[in-house]
N, C-alpha and C. Protein backbone atom coordinates (compact mmCIF):
# COMPACT_ATOMS: atom_id res chain seq x y z
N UNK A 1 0.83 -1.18 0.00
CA UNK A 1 0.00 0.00 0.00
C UNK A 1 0.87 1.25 0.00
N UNK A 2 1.86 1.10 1.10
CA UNK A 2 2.63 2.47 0.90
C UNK A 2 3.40 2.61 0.01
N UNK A 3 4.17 1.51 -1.33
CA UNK A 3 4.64 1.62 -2.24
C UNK A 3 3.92 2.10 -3.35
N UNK A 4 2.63 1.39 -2.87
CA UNK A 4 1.83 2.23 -4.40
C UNK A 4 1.56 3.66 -4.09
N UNK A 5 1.29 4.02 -3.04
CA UNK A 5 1.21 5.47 -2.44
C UNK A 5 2.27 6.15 -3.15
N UNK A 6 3.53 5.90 -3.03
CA UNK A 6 4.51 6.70 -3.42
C UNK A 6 5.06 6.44 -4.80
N UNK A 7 4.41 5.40 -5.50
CA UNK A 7 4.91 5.55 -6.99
C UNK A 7 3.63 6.46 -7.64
N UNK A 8 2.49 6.39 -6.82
CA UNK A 8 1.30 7.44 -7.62
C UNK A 8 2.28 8.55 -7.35
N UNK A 9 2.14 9.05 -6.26
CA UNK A 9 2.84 10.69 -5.65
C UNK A 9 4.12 10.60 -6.79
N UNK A 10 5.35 10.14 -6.98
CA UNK A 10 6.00 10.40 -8.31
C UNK A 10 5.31 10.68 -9.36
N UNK A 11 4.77 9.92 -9.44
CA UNK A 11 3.77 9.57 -11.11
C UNK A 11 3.33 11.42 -11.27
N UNK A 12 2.37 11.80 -10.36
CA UNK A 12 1.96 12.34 -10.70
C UNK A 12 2.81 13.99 -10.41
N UNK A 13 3.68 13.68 -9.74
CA UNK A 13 4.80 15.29 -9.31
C UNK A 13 5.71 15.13 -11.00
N UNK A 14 6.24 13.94 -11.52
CA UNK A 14 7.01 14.04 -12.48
C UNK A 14 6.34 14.51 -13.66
N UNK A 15 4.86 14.18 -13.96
CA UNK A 15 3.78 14.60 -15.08
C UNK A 15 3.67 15.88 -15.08
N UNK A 16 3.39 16.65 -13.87
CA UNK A 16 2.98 17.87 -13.83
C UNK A 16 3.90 18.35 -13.81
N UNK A 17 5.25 18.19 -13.58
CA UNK A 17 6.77 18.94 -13.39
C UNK A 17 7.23 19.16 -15.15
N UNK A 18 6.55 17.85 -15.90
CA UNK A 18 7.01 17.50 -17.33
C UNK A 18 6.05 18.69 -17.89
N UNK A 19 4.90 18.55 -17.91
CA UNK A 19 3.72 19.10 -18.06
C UNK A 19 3.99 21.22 -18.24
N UNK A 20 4.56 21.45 -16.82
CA UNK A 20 4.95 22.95 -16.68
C UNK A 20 6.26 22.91 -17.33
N UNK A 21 7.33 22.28 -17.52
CA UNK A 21 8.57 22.66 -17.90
C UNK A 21 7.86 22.97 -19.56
N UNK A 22 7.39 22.07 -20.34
CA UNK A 22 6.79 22.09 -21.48
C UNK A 22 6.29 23.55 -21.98
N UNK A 23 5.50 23.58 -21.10
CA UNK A 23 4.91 25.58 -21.48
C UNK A 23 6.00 26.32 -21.29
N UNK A 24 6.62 26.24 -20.24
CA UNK A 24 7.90 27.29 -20.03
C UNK A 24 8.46 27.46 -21.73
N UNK A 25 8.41 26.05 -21.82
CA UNK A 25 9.33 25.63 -23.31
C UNK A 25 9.03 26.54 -24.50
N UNK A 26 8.00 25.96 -24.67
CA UNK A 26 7.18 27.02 -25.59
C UNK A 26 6.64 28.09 -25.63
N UNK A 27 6.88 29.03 -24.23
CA UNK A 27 6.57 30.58 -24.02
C UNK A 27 8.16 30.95 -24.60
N UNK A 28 9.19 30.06 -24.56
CA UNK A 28 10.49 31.12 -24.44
C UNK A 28 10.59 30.94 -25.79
N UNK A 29 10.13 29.80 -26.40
CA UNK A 29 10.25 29.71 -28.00
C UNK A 29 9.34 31.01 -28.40
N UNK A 30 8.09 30.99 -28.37
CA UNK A 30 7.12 31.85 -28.74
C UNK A 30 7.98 33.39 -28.55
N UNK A 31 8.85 33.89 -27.65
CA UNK A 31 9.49 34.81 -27.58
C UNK A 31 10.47 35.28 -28.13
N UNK A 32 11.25 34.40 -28.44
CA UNK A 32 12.53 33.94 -29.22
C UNK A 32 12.08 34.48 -30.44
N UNK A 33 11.06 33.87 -31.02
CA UNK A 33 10.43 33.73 -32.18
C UNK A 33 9.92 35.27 -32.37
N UNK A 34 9.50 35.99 -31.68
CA UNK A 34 8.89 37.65 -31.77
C UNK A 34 10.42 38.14 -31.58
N UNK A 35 11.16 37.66 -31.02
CA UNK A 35 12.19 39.06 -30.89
C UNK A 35 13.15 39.05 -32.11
N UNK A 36 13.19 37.62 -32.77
CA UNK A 36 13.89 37.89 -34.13
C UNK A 36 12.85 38.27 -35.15
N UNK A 37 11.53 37.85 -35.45
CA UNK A 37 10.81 38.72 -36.03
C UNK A 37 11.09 40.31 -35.87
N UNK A 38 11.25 40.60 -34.92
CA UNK A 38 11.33 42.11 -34.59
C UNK A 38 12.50 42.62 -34.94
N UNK A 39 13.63 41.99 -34.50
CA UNK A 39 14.83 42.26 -35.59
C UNK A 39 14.81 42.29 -36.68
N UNK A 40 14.78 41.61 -37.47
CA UNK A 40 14.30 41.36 -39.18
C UNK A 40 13.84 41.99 -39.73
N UNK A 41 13.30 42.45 -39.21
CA UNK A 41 11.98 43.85 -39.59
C UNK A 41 12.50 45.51 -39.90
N UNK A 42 13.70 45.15 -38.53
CA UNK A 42 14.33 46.31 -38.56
C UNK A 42 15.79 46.57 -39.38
N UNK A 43 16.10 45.58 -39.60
CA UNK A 43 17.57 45.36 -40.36
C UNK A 43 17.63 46.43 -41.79
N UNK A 44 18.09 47.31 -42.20
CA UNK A 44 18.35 48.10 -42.97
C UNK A 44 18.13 46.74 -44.75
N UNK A 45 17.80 47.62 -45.59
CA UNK A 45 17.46 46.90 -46.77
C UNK A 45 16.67 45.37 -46.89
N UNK A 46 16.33 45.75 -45.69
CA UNK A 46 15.65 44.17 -45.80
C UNK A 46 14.62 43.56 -46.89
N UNK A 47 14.16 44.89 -47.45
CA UNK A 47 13.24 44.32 -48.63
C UNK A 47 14.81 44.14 -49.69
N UNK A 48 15.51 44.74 -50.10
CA UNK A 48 16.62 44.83 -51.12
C UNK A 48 17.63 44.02 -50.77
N UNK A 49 17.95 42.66 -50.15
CA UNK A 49 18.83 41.98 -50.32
C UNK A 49 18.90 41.15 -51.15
N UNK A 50 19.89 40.81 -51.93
CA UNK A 50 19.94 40.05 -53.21
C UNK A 50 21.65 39.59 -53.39
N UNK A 51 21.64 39.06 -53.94
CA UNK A 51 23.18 38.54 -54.12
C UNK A 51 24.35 39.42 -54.61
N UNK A 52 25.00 39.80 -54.08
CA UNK A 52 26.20 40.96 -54.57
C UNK A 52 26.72 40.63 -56.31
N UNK A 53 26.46 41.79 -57.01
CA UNK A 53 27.36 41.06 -58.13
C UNK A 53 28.59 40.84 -58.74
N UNK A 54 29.35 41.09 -57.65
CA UNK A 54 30.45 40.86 -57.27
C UNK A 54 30.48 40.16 -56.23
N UNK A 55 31.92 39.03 -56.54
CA UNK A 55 31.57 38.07 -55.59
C UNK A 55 32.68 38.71 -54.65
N UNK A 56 32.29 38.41 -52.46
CA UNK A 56 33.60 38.77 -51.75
C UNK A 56 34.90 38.17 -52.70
N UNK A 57 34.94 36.59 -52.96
CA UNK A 57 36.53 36.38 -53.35
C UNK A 57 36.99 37.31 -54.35
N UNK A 58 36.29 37.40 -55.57
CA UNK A 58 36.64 38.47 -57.12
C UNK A 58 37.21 40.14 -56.07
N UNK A 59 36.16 40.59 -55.17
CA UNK A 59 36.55 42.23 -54.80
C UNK A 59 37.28 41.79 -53.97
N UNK A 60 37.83 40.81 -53.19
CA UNK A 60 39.06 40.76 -52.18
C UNK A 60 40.41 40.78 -53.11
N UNK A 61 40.31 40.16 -54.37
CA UNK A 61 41.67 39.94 -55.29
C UNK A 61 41.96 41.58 -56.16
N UNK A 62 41.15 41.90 -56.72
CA UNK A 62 40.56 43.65 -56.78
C UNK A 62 41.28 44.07 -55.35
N UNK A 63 40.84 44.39 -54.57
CA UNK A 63 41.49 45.30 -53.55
C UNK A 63 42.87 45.25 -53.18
N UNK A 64 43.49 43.69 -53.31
CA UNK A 64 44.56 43.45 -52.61
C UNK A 64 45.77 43.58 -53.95
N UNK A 65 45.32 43.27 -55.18
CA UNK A 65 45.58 43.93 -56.63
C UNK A 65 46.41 45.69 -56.31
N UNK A 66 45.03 46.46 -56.14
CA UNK A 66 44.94 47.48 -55.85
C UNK A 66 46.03 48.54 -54.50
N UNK A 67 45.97 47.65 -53.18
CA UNK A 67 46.72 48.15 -52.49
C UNK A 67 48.60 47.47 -52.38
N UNK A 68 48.46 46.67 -53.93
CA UNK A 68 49.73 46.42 -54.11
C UNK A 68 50.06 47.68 -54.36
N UNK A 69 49.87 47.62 -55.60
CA UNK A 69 49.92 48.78 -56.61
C UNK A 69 50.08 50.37 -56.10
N UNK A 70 49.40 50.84 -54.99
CA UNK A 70 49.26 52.17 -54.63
C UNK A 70 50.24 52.00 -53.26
N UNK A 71 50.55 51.36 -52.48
CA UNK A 71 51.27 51.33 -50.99
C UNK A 71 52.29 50.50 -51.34
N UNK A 72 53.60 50.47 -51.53
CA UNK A 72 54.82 50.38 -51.88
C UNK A 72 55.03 49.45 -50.27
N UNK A 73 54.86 49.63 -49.43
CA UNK A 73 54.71 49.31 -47.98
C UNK A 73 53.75 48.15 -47.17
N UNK A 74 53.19 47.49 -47.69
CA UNK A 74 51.60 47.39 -47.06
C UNK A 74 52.41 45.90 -46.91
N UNK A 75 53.03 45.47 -46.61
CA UNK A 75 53.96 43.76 -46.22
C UNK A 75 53.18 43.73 -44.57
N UNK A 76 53.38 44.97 -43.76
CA UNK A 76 53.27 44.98 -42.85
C UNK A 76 51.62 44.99 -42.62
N UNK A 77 50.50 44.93 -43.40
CA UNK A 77 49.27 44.78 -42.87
C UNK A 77 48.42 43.79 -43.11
N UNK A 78 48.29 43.54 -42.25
CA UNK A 78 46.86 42.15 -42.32
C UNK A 78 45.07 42.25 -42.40
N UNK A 79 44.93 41.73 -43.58
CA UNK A 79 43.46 41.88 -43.26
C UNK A 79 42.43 41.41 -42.28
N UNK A 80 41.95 42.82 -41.27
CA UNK A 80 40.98 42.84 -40.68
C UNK A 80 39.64 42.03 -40.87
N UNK A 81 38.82 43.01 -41.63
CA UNK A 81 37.78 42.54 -42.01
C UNK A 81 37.38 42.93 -43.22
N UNK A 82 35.71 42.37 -43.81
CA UNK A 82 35.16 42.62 -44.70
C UNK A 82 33.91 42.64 -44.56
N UNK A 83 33.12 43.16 -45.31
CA UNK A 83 31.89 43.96 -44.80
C UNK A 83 31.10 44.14 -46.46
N UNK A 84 29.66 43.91 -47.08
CA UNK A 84 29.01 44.06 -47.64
C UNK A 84 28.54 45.76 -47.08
N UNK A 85 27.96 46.62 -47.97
CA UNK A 85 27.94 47.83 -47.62
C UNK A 85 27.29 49.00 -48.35
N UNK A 86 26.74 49.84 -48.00
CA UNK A 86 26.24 50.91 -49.20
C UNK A 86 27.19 52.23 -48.66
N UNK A 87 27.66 52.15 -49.72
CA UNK A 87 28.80 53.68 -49.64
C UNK A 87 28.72 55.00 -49.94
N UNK A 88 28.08 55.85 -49.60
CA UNK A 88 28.02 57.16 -49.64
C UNK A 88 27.78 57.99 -48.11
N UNK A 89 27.16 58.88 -48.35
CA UNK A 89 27.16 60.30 -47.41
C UNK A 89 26.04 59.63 -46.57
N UNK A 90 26.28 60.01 -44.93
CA UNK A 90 25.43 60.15 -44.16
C UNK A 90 23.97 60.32 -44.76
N UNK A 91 23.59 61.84 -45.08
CA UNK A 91 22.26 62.24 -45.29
C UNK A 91 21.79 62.27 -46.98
N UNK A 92 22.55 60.77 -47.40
CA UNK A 92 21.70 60.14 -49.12
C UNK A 92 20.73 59.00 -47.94
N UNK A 93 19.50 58.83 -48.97
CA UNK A 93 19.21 58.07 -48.69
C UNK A 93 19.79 56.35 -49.04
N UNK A 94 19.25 55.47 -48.23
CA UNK A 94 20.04 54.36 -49.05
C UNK A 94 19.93 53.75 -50.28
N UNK A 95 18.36 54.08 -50.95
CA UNK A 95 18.17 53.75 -52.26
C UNK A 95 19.58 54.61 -53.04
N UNK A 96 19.97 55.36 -53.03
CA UNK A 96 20.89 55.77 -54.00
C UNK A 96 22.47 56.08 -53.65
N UNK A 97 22.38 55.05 -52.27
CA UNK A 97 23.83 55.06 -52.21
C UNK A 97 24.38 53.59 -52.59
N UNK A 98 25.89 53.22 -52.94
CA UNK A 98 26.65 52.52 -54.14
C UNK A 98 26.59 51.41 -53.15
N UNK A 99 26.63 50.33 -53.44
CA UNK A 99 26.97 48.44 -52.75
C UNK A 99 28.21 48.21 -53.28
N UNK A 100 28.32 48.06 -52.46
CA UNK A 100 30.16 48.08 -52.26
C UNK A 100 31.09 46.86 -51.36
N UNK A 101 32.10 46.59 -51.20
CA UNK A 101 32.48 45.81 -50.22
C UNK A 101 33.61 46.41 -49.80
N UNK A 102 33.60 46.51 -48.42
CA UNK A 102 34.64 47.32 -47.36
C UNK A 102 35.65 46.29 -46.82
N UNK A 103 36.89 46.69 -47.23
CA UNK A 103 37.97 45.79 -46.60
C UNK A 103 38.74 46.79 -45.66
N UNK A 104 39.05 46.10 -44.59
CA UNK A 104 39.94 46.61 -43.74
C UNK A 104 41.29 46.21 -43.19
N UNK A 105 42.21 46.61 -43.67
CA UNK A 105 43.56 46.17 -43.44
C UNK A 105 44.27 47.21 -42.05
N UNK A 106 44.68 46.44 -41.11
CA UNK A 106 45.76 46.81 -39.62
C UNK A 106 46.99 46.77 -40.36
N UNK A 107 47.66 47.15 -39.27
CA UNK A 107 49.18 47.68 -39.48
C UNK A 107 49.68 46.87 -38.01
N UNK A 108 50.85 45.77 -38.15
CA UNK A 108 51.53 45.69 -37.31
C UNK A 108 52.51 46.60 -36.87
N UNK A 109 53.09 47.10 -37.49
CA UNK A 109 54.05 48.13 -36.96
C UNK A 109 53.35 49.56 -36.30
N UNK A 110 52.35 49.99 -37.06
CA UNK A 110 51.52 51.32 -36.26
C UNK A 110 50.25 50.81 -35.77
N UNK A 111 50.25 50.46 -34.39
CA UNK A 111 48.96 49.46 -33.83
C UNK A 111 47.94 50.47 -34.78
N UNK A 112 48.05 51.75 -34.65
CA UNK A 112 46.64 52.37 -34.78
C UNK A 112 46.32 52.74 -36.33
N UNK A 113 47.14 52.28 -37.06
CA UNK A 113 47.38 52.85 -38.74
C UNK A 113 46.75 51.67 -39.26
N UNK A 114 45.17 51.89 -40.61
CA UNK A 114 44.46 51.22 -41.00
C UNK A 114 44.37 51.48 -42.63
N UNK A 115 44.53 50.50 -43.20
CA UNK A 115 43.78 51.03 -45.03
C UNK A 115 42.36 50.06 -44.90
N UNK A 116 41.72 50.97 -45.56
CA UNK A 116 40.19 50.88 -46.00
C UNK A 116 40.33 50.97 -47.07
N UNK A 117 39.87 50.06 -47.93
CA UNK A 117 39.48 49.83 -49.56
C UNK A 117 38.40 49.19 -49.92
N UNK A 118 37.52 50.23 -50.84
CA UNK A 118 36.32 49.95 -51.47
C UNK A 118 36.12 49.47 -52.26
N UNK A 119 35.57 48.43 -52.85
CA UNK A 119 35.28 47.91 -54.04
C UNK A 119 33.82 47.56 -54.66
N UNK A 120 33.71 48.60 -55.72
CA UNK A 120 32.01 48.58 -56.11
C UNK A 120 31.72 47.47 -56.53
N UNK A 121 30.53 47.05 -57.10
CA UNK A 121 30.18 45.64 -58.16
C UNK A 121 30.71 45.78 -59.20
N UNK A 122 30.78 46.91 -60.08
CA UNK A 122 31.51 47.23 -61.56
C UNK A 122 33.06 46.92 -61.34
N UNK A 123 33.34 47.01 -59.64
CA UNK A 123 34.57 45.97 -59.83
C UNK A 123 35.81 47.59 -59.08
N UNK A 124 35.40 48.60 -59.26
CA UNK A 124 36.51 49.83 -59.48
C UNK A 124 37.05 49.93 -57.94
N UNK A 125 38.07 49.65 -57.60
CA UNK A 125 38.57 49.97 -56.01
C UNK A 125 38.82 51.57 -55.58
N UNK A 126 38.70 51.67 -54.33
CA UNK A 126 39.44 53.18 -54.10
C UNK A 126 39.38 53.19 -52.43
N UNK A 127 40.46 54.10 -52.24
CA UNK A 127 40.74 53.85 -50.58
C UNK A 127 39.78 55.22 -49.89
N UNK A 128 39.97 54.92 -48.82
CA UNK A 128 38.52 55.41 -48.15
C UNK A 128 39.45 56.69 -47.11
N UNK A 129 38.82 57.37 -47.37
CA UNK A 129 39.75 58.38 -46.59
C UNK A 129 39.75 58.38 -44.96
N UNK A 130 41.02 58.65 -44.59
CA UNK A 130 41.38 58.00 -42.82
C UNK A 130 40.94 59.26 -42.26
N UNK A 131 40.60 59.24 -40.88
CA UNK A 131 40.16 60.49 -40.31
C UNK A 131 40.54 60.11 -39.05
């Protein structure tokens, strides 16, 4: 009698323990689920993303082409990063500013010394002025 007593009392603490963890489950999903909706929404060009027509590898060989050619020096920098991008002025809107890809090259020797080089889809590089 008192064994069955206490396998009901499990039975029924582990169901209802299974039971509430379950909703927890699916309130944090259900949330999860609204807060990247809500991101998404907000992400700049989100109706206008489409495939670059230029590919990163083609404008990385373009840039690094490019900062042969113009920096007599550049042994000493490593590429940072790279970045998909619309390139113009603060106050254009973004429909009419250029898609571009932003490379960023460090300097071991001057921690703080950086080249920035742009490269449009038509392919044309140009360095980005340091400030």
């Amino acid at each position: 009698m008192r064994a069955s007593l206490i396998c009901t009392t499990t039975l029924i603490i582990s169901s209802s323990f299974g039971i509430t963890r379950l909703v927890a489950g699916r309130s944090a999903s259900e949330t999860h689920l609204k807060a990247s909706q809500q991101k998404t929404s907000e992400l700049p060009l989100g109706e206008r993303h489409s495939r670059p027509k230029l590919s990163l590898e083609t404008a990385l060989k373009i840039a690094q082409t490019f900062v042969q050619k113009e920096h007599t020096d550049s042994s000493s920098y490593w590429l940072y990063q790279a970045h998909f991008v619309l390139y113009g002025a603060d106050n254009v809107r973004d429909e009419e500013k250029t898609p571009c890809w932003h490379f960023t090259w460090l300097s071991d020797r001057n921690p703080g010394r950086k080249m920035e080089i742009v490269v449009s889809m038509n392919g044309q590089p140009m360095e980005t002025p340091n400030m």
